[in-house]
Protein backbone atom coordinates (compact mmCIF):
# COMPACT_ATOMS: atom_id res chain seq x y z
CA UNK A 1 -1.07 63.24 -37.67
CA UNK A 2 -1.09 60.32 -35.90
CA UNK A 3 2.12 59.82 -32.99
CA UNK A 4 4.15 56.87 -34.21
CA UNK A 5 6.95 54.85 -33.23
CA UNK A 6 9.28 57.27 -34.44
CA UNK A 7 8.34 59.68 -31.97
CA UNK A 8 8.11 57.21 -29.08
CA UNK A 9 11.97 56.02 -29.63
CA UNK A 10 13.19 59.74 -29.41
CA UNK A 11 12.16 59.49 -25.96
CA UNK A 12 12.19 56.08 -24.92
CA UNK A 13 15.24 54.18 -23.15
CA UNK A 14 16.39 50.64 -22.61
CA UNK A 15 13.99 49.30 -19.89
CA UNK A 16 11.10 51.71 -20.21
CA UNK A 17 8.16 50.05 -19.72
CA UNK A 18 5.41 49.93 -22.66
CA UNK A 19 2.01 48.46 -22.80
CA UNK A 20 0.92 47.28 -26.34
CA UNK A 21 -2.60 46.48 -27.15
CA UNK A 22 -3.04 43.74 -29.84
CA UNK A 23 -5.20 42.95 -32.32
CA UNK A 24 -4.25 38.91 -31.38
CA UNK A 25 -7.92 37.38 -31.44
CA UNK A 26 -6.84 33.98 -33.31
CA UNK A 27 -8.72 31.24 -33.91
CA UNK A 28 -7.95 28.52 -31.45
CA UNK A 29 -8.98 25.17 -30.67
CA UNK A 30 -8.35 22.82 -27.88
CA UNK A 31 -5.20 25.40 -27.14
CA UNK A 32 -3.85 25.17 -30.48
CA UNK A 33 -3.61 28.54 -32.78
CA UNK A 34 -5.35 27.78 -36.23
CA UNK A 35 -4.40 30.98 -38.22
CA UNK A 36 -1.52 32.94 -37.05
CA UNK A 37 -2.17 36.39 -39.62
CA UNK A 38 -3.11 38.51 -37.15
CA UNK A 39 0.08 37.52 -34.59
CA UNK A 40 2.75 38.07 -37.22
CA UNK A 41 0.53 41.42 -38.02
CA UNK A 42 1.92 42.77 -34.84
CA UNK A 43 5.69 41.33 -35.02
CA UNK A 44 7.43 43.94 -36.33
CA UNK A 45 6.20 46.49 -33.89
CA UNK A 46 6.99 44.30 -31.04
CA UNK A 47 10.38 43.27 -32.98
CA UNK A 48 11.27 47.11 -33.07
CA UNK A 49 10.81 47.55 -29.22
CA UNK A 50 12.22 44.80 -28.03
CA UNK A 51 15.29 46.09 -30.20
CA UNK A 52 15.15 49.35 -28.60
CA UNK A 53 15.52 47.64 -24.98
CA UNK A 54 11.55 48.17 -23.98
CA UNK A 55 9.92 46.08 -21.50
CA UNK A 56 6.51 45.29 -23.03
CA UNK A 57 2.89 44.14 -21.75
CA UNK A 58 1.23 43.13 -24.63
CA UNK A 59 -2.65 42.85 -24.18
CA UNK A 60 -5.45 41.64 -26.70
CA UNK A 61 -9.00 39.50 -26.12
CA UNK A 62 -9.93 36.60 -27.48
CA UNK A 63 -13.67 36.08 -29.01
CA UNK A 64 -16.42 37.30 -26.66
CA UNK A 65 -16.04 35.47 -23.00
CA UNK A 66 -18.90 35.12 -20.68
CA UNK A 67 -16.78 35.59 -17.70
CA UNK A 68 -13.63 33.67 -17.43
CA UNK A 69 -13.63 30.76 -19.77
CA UNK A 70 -10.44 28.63 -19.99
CA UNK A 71 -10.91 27.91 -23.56
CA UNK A 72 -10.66 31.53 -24.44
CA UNK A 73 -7.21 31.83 -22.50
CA UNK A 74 -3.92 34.07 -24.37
CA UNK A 75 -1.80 31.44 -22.86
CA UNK A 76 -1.69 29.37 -26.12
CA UNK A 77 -0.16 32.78 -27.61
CA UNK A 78 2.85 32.82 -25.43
CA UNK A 79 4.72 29.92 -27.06
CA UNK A 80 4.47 31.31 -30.77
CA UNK A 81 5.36 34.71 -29.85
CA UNK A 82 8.63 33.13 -27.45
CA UNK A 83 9.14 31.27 -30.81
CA UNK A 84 9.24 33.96 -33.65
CA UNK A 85 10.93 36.60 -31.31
CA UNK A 86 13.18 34.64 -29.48
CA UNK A 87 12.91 36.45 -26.40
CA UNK A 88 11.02 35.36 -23.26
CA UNK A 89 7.40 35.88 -23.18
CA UNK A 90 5.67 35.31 -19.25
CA UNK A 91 1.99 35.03 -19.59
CA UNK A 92 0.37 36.51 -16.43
CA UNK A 93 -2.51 34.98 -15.26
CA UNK A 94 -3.77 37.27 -12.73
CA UNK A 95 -6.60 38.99 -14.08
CA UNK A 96 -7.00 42.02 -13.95
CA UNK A 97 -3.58 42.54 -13.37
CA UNK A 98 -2.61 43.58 -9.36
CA UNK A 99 0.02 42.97 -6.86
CA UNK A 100 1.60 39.74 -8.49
CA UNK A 101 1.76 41.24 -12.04
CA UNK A 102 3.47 44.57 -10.60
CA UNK A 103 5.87 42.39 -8.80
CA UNK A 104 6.76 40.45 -12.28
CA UNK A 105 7.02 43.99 -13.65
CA UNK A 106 9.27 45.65 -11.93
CA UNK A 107 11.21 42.57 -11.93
CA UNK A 108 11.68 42.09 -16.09
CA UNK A 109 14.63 42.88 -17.70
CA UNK A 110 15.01 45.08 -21.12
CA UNK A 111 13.66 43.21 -24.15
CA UNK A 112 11.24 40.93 -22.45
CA UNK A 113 7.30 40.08 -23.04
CA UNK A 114 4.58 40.28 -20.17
CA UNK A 115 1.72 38.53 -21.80
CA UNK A 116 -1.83 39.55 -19.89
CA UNK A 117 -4.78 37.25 -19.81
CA UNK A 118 -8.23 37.54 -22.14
CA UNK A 119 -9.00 41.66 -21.58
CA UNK A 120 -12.67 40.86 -21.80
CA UNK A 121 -12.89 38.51 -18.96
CA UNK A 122 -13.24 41.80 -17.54
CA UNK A 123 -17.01 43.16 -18.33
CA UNK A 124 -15.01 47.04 -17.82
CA UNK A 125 -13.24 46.58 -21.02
CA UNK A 126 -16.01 46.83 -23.05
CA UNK A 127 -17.26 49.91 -20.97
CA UNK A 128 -14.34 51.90 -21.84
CA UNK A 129 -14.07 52.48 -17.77
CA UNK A 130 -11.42 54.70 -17.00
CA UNK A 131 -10.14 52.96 -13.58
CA UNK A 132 -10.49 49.46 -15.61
CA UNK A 133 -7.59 51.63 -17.68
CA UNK A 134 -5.64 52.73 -14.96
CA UNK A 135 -5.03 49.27 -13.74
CA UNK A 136 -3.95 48.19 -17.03
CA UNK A 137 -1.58 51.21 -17.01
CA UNK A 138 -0.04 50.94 -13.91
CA UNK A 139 3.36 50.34 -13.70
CA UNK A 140 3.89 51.13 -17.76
CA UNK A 141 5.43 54.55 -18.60
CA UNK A 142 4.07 54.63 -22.79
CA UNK A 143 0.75 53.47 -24.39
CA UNK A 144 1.16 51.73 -27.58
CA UNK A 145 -2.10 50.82 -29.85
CA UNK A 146 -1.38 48.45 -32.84
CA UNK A 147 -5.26 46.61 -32.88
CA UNK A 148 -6.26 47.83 -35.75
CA UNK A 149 -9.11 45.78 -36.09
CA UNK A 150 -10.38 46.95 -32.98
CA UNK A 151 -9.70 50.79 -33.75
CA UNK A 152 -13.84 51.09 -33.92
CA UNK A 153 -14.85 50.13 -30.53
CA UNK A 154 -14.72 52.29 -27.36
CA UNK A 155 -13.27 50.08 -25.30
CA UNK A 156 -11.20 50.95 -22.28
CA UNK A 157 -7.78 49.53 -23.62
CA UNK A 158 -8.10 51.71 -26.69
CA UNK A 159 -9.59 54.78 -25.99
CA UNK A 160 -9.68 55.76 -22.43
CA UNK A 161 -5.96 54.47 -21.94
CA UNK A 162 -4.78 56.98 -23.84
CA UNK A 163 -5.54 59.73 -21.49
CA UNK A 164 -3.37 58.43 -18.84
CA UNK A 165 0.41 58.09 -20.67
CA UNK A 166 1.73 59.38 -23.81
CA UNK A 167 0.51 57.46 -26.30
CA UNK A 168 1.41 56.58 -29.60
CA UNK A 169 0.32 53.85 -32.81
CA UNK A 170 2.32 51.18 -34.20
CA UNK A 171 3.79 50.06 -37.62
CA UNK A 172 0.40 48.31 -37.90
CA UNK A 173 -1.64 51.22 -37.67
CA UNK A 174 0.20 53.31 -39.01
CA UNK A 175 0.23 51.53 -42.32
CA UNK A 176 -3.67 50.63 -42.00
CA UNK A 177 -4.12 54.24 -41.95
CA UNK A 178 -1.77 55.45 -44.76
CA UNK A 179 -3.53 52.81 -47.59
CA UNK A 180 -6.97 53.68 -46.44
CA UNK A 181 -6.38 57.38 -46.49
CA UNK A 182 -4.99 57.26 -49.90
CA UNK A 183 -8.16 54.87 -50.88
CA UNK A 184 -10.90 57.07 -49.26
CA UNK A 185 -9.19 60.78 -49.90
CA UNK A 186 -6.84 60.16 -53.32
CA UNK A 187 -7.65 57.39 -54.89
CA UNK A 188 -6.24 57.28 -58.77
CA UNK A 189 -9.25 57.32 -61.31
CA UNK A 190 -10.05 54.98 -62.99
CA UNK A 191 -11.56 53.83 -59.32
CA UNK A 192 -13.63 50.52 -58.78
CA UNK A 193 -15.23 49.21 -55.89
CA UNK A 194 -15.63 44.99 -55.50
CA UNK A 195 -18.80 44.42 -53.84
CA UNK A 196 -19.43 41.28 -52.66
CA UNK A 197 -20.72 39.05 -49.26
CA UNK A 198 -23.53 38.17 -47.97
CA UNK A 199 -24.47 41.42 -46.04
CA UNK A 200 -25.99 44.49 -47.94
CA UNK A 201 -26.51 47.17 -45.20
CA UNK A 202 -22.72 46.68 -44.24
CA UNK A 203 -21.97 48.05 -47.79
CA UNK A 204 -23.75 51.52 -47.89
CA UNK A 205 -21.82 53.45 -45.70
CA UNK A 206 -18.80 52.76 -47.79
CA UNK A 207 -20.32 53.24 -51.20
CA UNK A 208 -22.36 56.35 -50.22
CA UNK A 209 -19.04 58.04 -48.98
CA UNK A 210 -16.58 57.07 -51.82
CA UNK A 211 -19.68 57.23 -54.19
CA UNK A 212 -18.20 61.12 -55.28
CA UNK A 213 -14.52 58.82 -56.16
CA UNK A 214 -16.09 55.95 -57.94
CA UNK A 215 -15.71 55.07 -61.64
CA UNK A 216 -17.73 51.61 -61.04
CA UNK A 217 -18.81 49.08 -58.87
CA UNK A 218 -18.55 45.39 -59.23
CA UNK A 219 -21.43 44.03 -57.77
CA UNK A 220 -21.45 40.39 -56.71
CA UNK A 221 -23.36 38.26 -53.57
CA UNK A 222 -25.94 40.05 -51.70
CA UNK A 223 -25.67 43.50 -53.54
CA UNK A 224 -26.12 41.52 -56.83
CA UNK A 225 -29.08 39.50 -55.61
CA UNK A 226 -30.41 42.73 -54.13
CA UNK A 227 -30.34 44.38 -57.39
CA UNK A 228 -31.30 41.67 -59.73
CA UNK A 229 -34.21 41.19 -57.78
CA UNK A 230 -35.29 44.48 -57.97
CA UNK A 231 -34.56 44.46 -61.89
CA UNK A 232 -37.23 41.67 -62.19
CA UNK A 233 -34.55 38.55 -62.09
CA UNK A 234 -35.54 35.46 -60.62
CA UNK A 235 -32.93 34.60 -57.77
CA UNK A 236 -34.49 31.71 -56.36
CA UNK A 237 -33.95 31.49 -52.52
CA UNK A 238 -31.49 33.71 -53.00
CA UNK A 239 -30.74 36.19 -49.82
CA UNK A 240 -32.02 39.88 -50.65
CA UNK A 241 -32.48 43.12 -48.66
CA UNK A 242 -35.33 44.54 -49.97
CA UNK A 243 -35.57 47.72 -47.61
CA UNK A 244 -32.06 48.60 -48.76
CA UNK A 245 -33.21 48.28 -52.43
CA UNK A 246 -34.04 52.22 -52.99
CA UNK A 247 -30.98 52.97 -50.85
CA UNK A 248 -28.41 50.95 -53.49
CA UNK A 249 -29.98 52.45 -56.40
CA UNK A 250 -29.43 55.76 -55.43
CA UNK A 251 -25.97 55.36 -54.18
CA UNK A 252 -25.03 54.07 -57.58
CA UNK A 253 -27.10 56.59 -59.73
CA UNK A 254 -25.70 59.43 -61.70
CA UNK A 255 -21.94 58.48 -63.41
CA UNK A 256 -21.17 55.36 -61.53
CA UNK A 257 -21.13 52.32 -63.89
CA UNK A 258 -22.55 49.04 -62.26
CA UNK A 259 -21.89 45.90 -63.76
CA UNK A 260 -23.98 43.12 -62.36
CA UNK A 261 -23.21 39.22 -62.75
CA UNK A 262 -24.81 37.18 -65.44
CA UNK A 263 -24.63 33.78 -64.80
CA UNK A 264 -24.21 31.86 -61.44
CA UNK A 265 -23.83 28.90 -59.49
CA UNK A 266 -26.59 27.90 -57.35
CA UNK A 267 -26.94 25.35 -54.26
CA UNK A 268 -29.47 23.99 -51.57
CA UNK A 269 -27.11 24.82 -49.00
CA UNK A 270 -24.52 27.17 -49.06
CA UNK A 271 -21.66 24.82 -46.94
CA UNK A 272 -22.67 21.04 -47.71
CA UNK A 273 -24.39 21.41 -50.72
CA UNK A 274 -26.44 18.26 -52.34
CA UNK A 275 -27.15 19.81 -54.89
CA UNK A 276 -26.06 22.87 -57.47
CA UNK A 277 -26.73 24.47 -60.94
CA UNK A 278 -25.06 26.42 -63.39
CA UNK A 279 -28.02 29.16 -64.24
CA UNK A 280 -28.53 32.45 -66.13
CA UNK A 281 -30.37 35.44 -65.42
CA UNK A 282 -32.42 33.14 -68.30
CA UNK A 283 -33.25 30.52 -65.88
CA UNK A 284 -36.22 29.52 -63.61
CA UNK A 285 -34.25 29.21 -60.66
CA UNK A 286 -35.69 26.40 -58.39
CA UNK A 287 -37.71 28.01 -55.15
CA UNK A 288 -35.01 25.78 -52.97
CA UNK A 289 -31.99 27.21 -54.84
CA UNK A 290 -30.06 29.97 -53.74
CA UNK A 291 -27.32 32.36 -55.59
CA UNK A 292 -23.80 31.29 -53.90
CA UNK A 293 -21.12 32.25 -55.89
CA UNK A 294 -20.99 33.64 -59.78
CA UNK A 295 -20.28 31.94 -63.45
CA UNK A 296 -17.30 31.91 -65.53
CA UNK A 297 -18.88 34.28 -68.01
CA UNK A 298 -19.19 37.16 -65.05
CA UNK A 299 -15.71 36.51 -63.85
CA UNK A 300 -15.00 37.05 -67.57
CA UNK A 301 -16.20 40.55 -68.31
CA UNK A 302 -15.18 41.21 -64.06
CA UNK A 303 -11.99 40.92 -65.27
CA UNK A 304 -11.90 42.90 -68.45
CA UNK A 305 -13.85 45.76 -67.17
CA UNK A 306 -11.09 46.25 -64.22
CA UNK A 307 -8.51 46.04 -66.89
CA UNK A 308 -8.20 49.68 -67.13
CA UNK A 309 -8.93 50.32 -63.22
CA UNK A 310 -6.01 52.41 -61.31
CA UNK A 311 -7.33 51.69 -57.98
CA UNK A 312 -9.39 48.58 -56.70
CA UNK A 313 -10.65 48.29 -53.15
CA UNK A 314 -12.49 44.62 -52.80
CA UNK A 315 -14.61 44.79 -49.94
CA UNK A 316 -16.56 41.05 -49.74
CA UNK A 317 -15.80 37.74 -52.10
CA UNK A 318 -17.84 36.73 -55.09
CA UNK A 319 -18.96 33.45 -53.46
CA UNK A 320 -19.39 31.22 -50.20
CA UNK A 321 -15.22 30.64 -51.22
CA UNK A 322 -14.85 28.18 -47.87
CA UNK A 323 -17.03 25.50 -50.22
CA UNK A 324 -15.46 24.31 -53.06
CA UNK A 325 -18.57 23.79 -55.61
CA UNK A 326 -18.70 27.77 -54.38
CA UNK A 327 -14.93 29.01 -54.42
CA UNK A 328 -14.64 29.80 -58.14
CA UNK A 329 -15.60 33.30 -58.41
CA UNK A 330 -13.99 34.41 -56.07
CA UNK A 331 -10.67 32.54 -56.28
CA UNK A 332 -10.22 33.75 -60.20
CA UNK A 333 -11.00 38.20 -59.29
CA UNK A 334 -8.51 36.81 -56.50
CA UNK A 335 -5.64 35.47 -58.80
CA UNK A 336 -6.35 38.24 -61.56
CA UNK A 337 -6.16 40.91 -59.30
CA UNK A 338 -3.14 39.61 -57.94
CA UNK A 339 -1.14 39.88 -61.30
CA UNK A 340 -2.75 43.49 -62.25
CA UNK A 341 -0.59 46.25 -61.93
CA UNK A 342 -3.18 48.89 -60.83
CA UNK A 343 -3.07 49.65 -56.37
CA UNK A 344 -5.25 46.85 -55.20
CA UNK A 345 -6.48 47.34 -51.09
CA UNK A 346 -8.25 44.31 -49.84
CA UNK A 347 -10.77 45.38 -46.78
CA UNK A 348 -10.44 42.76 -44.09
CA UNK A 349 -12.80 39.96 -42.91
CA UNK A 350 -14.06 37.58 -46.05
CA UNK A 351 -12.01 39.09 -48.80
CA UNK A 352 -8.66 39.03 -46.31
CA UNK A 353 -9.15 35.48 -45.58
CA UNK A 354 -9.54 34.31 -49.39
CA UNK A 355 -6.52 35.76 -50.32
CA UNK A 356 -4.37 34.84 -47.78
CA UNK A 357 -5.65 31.40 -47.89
CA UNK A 358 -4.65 31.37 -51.36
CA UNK A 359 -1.14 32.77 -50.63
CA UNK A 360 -1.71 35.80 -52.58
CA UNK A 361 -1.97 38.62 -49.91
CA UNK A 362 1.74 39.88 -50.71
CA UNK A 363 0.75 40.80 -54.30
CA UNK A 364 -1.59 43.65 -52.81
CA UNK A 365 -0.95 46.56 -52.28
CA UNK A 366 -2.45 46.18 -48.92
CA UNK A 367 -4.94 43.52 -47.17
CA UNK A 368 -6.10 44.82 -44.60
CA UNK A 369 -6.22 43.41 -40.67
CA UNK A 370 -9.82 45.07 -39.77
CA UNK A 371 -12.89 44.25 -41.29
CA UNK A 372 -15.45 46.53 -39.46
CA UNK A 373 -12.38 49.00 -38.04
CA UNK A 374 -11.83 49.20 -42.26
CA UNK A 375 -15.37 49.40 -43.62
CA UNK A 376 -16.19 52.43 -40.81
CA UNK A 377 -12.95 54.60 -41.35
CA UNK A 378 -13.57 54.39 -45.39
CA UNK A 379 -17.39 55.42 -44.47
CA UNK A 380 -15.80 59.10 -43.03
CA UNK A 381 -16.43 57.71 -39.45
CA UNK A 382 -14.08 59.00 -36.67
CA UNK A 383 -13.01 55.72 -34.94
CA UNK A 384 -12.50 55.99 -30.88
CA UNK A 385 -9.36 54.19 -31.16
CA UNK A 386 -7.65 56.71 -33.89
CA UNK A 387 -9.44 59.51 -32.84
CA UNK A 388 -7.92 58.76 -29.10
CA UNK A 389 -4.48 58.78 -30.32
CA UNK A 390 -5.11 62.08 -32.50
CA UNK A 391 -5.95 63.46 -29.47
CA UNK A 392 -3.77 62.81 -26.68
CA UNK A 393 -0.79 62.71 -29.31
CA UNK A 394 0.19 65.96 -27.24
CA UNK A 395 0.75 64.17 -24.04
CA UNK A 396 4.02 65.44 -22.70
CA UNK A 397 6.32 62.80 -23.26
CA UNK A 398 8.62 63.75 -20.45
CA UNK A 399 5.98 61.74 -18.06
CA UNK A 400 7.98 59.27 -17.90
CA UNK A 401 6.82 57.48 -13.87
């Protein structure tokens, strides 16, 4: 069992300090925030301490620095954060934090928001270095992990952290855990998988783990191509892992049903295309044509053979969904899905971003925040972050300096 809020707040007092580690890696450009999902993710942990009268640091990175790069600065966060919580939020820009920041510290009152710069300016976070660690800790009396999304890396404000203060998850987390668990260890039968993207390898580990669970896959994007190409369909251009070939066709042997697409939409490029078809697995697909999203008649019998599904976990869209001659596919699984009364999870990356583009991600039953941190927990991996937690979830909590 993983050490929640509700454990931290039996202990905690008005003006304890808390450090919070954030999944907050927005989009931004030229200082403005382009998608805010992953910032009102993490509000109603933050909204629950600040309640409780703690003084927070909240830490995240931002993309992948190469050194200190202004562009790649958590400043721009401050201002939405001051805005939805209505509290102050003081971004700190000494990195890492020292003197100046312990000064700020000490001097905060209950119910206020330290805001730390880019953790990866810092080439220790990525190192998982244990004094990198300390300095984030000092000065903060409780660990609190609510990244998700980062939950698979090793890094040293996620896993080594946690051996230096109690530590705990937040509502985040703690959800991201709960419909994953249920998806990996209890799903409801009928279960289907949604296969989709670009990427094939990314898929095994998740199919050859749940494979014991599954009903059916729905195979669309790179698994289809994969397979069709390996039935003897012509795919054009089309992107296929060949190497993983024998791989897929094991993992999906035995009492699995596949259903493969059966008519597509094809383009010269997959983001500005001049040109597209409407083909069959009849057609002589063009050399300079490539597979980039699926027909009507495959969203068709998609949609009837989920009909009967209890659980759905949809892990990559049907098409390249940011272009619109492309976007079909996946926008109508999308919008059926959302009105079907069987548990739908949505893993993160792609699939997330489709549906919440669309508005539909509150008609899940859960989208989740972390594409890898998702993909590797469903696979049976331990992941550092969780596994930390787990571990040092025994940490006296009387250590209160």
């Amino acid at each position: 069992m993983l050490p929640t809020l509700t454990e931290l707040f039996k202990v905690l007092q008005s003006g304890d300090r808390v450090f919070l580690r954030g999944d907050l890696n927005v989009p931004l450009l030229e200082g403005s925030i382009q998608d805010t999902n992953r910032l009102e993710a993490i509000l109603p942990t933050l909204q629950d301490l600040l309640q409780a009268g703690a003084i927070i640091t909240l830490a995240t990175h931002l993309g992948r620095p190469k050194g200190t790069e202004p562009d790649l600065s958590t400043r721009p966060l401050a201002a939405y954060l001051e805005d939805q919580l209505s509290v102050p939020v003081t971004h700190v820009s000494e990195f890492p934090p020292g003197n100046h920041y312990q000064e700020i510290l000490q001097a905060q009152n209950p119910g206020s928001i330290l805001l730390l710069e880019n953790l990866r300016y810092d080439p220790r976070e990525k190192t998982d270095d244990s004094n990198f660690a300390q300095m984030l800790m000092n000065g903060n009396q409780y660990y609190v992990n609510d990244a998700f999304g980062c939950c698979h890396r090793a890094h040293a404000s996620v896993s080594a952290i946690t051996r230096i203060k109690p530590s705990f998850c937040g509502h985040l987390i703690e959800k991201e855990v709960a419909a994953l668990e249920e998806i990996r260890d209890r799903a409801e039968r009928p279960f289907w998988i949604i296969s989709g993207g670009a990427k094939v390898s990314d898929k095994l580990g998740v199919l050859g783990n749940l494979a014991p669970l599954l009903d059916g896959v729905v195979c669309t994007g790179g698994l289809a191509n994969t397979l069709l190409h390996g039935n003897g369909i012509n795919v054009g251009a089309s992107r296929v892992e060949t190497e993983s070939l024998d791989n897929v066709k094991e993992l999906l042997s035995g009492d699995v049903e596949v259903l493969l697409p059966t008519d597509f939409i094809a383009g010269d490029s997959p983001f500005d295309p001049s040109e597209t078809l409407k083909c069959d697995s009849e057609t002589i697909v063009p050399d300079h044509l490539s597979f980039f999203d699926i027909g009507p008649r495959s969203v068709e019998s998609i949609c009837q053979k989920l009909a009967a599904a209890k659980t759905i976990f949809w892990n990559g869209p049907a098409g390249v969904f940011e272009t619109p001659e492309f976007s079909s596919g996946t926008r109508e699984i999308a919008r059926f899905l959302a009105m079907h009364d069987s548990k739908v999870v949505v893993g993160g990356g792609d699939s997330a971003a489709a549906v919440r583009q669309m508005g539909l991600a509150g008609h899940f039953h859960h989208v989740s925040t972390g594409g890898g941190a998702a993909l590797e927990f469903l696979e049976g991996k331990l992941l550092p972050g969780i596994e930390a937690l787990g571990r040092h979830a025994d940490v006296d909590t009387e250590q209160r300096g």
